[in-house]
PDB file of N, CA and C in Angstrom:
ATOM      1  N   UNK A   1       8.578  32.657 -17.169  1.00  0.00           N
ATOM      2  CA  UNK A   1       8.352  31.271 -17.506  1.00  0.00           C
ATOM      3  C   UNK A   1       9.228  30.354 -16.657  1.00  0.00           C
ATOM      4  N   UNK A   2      10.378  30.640 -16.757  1.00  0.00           N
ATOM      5  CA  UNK A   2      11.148  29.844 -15.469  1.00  0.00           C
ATOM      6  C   UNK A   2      10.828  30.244 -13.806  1.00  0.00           C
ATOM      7  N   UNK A   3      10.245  30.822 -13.494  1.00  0.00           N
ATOM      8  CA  UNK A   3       9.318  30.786 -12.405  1.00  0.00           C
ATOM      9  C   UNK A   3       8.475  29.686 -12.240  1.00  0.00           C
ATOM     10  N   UNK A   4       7.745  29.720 -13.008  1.00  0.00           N
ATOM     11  CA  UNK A   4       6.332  28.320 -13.285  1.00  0.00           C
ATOM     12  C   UNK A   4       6.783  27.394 -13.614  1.00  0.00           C
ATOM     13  N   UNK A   5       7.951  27.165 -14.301  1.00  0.00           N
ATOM     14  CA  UNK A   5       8.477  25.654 -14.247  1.00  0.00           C
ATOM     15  C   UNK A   5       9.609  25.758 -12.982  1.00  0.00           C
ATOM     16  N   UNK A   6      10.097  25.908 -12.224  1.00  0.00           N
ATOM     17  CA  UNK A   6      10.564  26.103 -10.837  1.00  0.00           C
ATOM     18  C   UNK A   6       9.482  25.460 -10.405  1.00  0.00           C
ATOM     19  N   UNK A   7       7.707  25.740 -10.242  1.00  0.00           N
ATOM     20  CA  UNK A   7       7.283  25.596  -9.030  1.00  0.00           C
ATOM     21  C   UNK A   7       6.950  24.707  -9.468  1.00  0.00           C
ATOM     22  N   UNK A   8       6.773  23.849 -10.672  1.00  0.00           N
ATOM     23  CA  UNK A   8       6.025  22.795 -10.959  1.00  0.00           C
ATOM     24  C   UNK A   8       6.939  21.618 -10.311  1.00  0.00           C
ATOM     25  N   UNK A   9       8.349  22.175 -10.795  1.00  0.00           N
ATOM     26  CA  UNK A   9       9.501  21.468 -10.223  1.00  0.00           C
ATOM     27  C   UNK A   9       9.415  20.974  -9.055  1.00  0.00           C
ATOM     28  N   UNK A  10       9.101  21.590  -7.932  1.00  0.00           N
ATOM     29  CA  UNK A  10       9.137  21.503  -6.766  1.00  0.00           C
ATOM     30  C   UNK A  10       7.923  20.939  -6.368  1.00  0.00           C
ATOM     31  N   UNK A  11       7.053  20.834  -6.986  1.00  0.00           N
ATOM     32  CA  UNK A  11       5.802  19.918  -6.597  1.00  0.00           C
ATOM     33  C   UNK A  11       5.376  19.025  -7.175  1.00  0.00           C
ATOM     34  N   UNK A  12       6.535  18.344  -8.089  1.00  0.00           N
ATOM     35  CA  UNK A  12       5.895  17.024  -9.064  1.00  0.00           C
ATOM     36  C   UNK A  12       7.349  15.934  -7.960  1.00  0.00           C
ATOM     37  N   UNK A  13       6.484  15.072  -7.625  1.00  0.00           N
ATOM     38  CA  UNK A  13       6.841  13.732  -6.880  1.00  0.00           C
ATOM     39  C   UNK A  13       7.697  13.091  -7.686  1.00  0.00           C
ATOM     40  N   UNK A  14       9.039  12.285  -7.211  1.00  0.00           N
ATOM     41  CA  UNK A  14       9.634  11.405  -8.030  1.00  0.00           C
ATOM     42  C   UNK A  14       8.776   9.887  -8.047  1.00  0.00           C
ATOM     43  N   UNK A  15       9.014   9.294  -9.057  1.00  0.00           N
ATOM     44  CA  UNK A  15       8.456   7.752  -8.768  1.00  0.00           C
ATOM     45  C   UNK A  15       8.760   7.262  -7.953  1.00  0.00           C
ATOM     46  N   UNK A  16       9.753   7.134  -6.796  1.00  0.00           N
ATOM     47  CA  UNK A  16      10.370   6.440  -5.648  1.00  0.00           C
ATOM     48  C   UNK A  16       9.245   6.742  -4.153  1.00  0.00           C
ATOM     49  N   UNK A  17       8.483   8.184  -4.809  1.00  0.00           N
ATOM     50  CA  UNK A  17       7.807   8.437  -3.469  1.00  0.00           C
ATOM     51  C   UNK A  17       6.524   8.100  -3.933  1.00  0.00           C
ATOM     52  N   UNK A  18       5.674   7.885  -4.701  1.00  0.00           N
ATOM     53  CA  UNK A  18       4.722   7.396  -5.405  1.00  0.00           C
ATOM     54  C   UNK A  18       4.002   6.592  -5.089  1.00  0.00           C
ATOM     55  N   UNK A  19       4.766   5.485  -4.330  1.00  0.00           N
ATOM     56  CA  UNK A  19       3.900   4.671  -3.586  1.00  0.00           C
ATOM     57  C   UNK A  19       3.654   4.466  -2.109  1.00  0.00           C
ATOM     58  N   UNK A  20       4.493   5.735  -1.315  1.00  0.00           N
ATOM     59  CA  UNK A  20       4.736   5.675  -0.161  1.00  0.00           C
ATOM     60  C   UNK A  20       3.032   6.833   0.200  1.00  0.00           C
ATOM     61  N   UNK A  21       2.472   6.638   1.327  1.00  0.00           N
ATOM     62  CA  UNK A  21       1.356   7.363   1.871  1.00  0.00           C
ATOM     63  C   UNK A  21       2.076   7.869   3.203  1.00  0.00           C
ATOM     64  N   UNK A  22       1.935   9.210   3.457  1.00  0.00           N
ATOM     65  CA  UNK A  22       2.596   9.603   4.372  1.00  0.00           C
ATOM     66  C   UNK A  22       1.394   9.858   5.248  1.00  0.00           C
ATOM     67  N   UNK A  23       0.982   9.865   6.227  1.00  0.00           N
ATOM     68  CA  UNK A  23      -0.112  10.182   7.290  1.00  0.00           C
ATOM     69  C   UNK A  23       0.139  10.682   8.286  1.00  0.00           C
ATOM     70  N   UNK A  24      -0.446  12.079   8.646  1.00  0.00           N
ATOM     71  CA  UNK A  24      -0.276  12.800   9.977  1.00  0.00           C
ATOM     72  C   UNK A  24      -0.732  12.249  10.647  1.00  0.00           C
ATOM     73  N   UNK A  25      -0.376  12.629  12.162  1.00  0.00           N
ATOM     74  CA  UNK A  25      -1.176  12.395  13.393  1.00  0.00           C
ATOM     75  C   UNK A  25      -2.445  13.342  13.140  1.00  0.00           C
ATOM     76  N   UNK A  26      -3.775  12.443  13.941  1.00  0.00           N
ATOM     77  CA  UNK A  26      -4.880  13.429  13.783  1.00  0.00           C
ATOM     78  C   UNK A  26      -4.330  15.073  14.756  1.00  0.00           C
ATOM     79  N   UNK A  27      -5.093  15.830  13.769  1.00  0.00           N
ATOM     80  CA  UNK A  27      -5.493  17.183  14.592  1.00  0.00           C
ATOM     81  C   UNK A  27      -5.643  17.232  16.070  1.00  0.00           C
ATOM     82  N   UNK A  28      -6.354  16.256  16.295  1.00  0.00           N
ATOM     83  CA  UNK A  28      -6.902  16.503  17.835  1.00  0.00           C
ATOM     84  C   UNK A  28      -5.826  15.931  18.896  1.00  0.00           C
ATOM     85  N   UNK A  29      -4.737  15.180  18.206  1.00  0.00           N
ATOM     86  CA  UNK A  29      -3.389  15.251  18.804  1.00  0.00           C
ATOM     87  C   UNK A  29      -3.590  13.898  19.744  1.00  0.00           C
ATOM     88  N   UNK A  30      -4.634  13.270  19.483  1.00  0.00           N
ATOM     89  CA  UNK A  30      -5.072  11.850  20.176  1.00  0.00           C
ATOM     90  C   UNK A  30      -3.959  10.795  19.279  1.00  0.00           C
ATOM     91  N   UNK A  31      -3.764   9.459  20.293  1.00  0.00           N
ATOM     92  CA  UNK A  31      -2.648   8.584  19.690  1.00  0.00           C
ATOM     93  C   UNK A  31      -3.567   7.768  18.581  1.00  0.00           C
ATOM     94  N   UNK A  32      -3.124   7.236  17.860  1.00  0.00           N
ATOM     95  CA  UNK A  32      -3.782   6.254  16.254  1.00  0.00           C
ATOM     96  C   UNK A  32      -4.283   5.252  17.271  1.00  0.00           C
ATOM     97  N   UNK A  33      -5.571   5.227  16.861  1.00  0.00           N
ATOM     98  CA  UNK A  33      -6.130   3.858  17.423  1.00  0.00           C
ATOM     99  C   UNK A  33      -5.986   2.751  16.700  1.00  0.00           C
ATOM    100  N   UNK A  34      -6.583   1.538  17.589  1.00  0.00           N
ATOM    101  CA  UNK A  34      -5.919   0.057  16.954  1.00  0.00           C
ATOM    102  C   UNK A  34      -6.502  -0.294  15.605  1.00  0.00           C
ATOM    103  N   UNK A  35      -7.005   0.488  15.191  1.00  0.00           N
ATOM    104  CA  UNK A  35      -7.386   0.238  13.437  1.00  0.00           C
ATOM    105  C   UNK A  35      -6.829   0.925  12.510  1.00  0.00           C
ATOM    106  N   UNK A  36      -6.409   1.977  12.930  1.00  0.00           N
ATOM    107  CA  UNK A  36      -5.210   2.948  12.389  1.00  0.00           C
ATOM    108  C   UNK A  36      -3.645   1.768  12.401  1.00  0.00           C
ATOM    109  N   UNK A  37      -3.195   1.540  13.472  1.00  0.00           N
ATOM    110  CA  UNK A  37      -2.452   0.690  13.611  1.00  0.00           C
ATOM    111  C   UNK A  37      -2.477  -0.644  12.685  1.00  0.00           C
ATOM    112  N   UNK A  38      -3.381  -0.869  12.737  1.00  0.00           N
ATOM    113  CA  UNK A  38      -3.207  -2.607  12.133  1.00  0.00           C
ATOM    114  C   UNK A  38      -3.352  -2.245  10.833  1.00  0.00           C
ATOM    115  N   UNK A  39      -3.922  -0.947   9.866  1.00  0.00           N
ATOM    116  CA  UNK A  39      -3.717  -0.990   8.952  1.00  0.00           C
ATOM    117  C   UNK A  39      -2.464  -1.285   7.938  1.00  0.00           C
ATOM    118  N   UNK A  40      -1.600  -1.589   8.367  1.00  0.00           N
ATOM    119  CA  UNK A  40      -0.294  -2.521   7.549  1.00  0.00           C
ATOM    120  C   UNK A  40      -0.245  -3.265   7.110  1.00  0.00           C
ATOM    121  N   UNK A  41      -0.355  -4.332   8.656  1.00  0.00           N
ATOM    122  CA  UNK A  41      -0.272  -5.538   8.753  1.00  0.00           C
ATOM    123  C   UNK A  41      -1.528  -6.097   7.510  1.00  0.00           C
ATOM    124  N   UNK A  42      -2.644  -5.331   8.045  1.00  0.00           N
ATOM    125  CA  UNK A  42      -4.151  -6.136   7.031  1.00  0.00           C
ATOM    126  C   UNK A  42      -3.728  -6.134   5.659  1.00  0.00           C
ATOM    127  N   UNK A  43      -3.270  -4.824   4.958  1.00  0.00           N
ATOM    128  CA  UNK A  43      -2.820  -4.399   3.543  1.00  0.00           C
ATOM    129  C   UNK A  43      -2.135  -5.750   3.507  1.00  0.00           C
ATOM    130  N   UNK A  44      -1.019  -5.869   3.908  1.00  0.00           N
ATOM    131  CA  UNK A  44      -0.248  -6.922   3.810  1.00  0.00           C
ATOM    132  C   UNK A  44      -0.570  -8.263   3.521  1.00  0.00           C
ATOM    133  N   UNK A  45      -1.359  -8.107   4.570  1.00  0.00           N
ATOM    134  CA  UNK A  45      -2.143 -10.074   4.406  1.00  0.00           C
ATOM    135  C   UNK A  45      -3.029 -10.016   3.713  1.00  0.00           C
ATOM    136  N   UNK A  46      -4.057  -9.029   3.170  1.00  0.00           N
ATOM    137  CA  UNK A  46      -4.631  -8.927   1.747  1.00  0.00           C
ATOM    138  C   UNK A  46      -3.793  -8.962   0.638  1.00  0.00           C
ATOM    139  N   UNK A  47      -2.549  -8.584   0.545  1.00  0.00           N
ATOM    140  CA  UNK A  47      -2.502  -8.377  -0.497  1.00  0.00           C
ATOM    141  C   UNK A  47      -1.406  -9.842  -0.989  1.00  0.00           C
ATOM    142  N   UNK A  48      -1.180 -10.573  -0.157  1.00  0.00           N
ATOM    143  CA  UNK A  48      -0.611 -11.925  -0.295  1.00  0.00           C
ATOM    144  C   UNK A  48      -1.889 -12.905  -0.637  1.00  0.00           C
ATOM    145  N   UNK A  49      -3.146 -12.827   0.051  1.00  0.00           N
ATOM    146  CA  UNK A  49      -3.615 -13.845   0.396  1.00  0.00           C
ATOM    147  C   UNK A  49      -4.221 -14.413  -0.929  1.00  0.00           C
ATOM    148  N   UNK A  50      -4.734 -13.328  -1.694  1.00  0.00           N
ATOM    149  CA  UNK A  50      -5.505 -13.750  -3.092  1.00  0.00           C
ATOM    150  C   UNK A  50      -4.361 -14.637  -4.009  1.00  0.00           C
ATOM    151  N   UNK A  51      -3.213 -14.800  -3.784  1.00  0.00           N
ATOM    152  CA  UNK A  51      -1.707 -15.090  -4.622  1.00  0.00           C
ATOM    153  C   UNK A  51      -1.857 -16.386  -3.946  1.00  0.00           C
ATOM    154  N   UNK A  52      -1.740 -16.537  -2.439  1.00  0.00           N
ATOM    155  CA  UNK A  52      -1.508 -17.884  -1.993  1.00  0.00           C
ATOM    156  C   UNK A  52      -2.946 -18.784  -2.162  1.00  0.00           C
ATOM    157  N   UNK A  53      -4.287 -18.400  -2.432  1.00  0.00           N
ATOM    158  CA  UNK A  53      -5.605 -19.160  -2.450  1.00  0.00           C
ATOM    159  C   UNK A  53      -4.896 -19.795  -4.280  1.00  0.00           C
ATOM    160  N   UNK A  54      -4.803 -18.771  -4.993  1.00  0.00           N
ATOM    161  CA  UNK A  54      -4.747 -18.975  -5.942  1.00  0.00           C
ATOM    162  C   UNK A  54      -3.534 -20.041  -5.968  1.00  0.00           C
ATOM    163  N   UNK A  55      -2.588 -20.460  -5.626  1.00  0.00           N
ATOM    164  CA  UNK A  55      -1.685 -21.339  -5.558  1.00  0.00           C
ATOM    165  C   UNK A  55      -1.998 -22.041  -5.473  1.00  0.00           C
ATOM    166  N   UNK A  56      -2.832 -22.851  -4.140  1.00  0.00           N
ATOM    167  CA  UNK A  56      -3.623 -23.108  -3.098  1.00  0.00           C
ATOM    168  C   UNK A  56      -4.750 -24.229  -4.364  1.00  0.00           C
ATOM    169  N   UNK A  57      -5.601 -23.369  -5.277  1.00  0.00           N
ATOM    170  CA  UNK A  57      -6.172 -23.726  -5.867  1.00  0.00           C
ATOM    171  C   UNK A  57      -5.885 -24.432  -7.155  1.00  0.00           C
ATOM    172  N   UNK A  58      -4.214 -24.023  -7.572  1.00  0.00           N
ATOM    173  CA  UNK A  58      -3.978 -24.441  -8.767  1.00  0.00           C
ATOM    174  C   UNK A  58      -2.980 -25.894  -8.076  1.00  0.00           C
ATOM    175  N   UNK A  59      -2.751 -26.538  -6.710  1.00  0.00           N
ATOM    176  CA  UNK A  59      -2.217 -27.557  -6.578  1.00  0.00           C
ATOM    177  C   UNK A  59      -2.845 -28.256  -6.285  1.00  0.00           C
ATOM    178  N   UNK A  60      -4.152 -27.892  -5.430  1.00  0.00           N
ATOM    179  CA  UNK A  60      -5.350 -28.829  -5.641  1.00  0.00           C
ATOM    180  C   UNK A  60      -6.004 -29.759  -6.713  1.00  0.00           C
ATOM    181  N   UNK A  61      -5.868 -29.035  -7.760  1.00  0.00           N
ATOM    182  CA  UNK A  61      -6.303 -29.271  -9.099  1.00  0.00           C
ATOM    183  C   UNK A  61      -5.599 -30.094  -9.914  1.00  0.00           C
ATOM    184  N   UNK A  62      -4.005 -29.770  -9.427  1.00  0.00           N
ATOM    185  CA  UNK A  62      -2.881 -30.527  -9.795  1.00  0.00           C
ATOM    186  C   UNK A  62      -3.044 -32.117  -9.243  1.00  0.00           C
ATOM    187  N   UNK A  63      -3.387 -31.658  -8.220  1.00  0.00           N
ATOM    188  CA  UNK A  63      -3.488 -33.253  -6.899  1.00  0.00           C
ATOM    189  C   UNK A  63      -4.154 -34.262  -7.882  1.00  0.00           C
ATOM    190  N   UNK A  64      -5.429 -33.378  -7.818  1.00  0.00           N
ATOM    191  CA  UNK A  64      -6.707 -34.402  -8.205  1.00  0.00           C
ATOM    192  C   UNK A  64      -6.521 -34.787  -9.626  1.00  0.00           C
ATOM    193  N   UNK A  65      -5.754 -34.257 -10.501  1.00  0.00           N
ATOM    194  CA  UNK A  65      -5.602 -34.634 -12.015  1.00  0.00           C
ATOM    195  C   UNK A  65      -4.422 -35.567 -11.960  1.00  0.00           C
ATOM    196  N   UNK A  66      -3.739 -35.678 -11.205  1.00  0.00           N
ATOM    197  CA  UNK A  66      -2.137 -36.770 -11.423  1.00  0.00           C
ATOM    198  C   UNK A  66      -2.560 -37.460  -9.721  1.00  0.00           C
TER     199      UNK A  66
END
């Protein structure tokens, strides 16, 4: 029984790595092309942009009421 909880041990992720995606280089040993690449940056500016429209939209609203 302490065998099988050993290995579970060793293959259950802490929460700190949980949100990290680790990605190999492809197989065929070719460099990441530019869509591989920019995938960061895009995550990034998606994932701000719906926060700033929404800002965006709630000072507009502000404008036009005062």
């Amino acid at each position: 029984m302490a065998d099988e909880l050993a290995a579970v041990a060793a293959t259950k992720t802490s929460f700190s790595d949980a949100g990290i995606a680790v990605r190999d280089l492809p197989d065929n040993g070719h460099a990441l092309s530019i869509g591989d690449r920019a995938e960061g940056p895009i995550q990034f500016v998606s994932r701000w942009a719906g926060i700033l429209a929404f800002c965006a939209a709630i000072g507009v609203i502000a404008y036009l009421i005062f």
